[in-house]
Protein backbone atom coordinates (compact mmCIF):
# COMPACT_ATOMS: atom_id res chain seq x y z
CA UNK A 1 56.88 89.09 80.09
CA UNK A 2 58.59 86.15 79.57
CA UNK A 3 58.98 86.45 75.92
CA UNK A 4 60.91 90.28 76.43
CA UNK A 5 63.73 88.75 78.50
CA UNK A 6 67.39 88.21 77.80
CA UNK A 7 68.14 85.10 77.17
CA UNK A 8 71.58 83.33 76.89
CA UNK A 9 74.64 84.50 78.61
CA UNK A 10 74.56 86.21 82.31
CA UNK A 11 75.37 89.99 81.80
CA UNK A 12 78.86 90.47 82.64
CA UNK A 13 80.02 86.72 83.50
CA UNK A 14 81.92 86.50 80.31
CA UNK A 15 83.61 88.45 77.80
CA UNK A 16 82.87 87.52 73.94
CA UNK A 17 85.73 89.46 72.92
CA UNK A 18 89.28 87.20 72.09
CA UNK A 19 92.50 87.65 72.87
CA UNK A 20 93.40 87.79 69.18
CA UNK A 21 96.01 90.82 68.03
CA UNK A 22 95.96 92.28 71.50
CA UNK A 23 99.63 93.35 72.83
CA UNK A 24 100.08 93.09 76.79
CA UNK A 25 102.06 96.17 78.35
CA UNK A 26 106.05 95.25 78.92
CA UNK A 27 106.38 93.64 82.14
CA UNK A 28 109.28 93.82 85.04
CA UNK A 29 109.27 91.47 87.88
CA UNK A 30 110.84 92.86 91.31
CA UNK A 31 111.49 91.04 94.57
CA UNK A 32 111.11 92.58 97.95
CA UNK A 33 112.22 91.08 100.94
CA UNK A 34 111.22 92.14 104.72
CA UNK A 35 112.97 91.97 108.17
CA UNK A 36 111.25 88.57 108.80
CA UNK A 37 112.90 87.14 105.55
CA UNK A 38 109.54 86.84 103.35
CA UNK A 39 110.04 87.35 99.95
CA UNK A 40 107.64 88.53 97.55
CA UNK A 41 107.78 89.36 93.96
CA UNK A 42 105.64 91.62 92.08
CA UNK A 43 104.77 92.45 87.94
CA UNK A 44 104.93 95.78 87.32
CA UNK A 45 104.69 97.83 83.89
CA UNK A 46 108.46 98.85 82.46
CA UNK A 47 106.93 102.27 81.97
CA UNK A 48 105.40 102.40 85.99
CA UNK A 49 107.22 103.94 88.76
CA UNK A 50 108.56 101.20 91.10
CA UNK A 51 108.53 102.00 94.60
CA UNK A 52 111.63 101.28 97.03
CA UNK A 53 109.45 100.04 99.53
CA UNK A 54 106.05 97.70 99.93
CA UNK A 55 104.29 96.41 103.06
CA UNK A 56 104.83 92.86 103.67
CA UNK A 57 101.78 90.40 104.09
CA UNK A 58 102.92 90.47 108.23
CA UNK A 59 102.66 94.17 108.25
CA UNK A 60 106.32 95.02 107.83
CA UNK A 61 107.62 97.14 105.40
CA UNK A 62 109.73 95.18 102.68
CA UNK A 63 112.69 96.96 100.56
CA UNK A 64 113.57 95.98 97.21
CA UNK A 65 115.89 93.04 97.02
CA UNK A 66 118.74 94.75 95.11
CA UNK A 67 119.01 97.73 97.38
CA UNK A 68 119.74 96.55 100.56
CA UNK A 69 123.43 97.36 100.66
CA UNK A 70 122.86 100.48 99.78
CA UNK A 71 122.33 102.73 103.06
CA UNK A 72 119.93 105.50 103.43
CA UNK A 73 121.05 109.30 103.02
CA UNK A 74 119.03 110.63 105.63
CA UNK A 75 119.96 109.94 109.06
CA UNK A 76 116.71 108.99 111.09
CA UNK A 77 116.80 109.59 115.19
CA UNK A 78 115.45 107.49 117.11
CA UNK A 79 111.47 106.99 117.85
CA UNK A 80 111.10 108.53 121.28
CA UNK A 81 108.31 106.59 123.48
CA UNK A 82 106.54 108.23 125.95
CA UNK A 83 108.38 106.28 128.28
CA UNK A 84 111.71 108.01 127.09
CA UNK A 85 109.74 111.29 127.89
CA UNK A 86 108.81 110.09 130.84
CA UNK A 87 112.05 109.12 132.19
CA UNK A 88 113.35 112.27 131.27
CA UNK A 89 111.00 114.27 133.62
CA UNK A 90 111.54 111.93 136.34
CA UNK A 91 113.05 109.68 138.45
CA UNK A 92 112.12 105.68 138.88
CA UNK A 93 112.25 106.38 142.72
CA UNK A 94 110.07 109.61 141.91
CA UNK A 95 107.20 107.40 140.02
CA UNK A 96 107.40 104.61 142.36
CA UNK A 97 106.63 107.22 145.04
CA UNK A 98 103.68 108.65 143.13
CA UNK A 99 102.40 105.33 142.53
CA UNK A 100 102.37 104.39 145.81
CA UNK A 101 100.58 107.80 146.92
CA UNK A 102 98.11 107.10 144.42
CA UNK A 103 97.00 103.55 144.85
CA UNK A 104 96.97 104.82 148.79
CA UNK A 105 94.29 107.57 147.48
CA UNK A 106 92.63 105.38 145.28
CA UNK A 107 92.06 102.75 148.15
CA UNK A 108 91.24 105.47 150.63
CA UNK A 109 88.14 106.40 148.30
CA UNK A 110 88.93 109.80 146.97
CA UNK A 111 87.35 111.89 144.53
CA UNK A 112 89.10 114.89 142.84
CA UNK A 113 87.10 117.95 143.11
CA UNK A 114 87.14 119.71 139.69
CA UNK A 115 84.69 122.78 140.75
């Protein structure tokens, strides 16, 4: 059994082939820069489309480096939270009363009925 193995080189560890004659795609090298001021530069092929925007290694989203003056063309509205929403359909003197009624229920013991 012994005598039918491979022998030499670990399948797939290395490549015989050379680097001889072999032309590397054109590269481009472009910076992006988040909020938090990290920096990052990546290689990208001439011929590739380079997005405007990347996430950042702390999870925010980083623009290219060259296009920050310019400003965007769409104007964005604000995120509204659901305490915006909130505040909208009520009061603070409104949920502070509601609190109050519920922790009072919730201490007295009761159970909704949903029959």
């Amino acid at each position: 059994m012994a005598e039918r193995s491979l022998r030499g080189m670990s399948i797939g560890a290395k490549s015989l082939e050379s680097d001889d004659n072999v032309d590397f795609a054109a590269r481009v090298e472009v910076a992006y820069v988040c909020p938090k001021g990290h920096r990052t530069i990546l290689p990208f092929a001439e011929s590739a489309d380079i997005p405007n925007e990347w996430e950042c290694r702390c999870g925010a989203t980083a623009h290219r480096e060259n296009e920050e003056d310019e400003q965007p063309d769409e104007i964005t509205k604000p995120t509204r939270t659901h305490w915006d929403m909130l505040m909208e359909r009520r009061s603070e003197d409104e949920l502070a009363a509601l609190l109050e009624k519920r922790l009072k229920m919730h201490h007295d013991g009761w159970i909704p009925d949903y029959e």
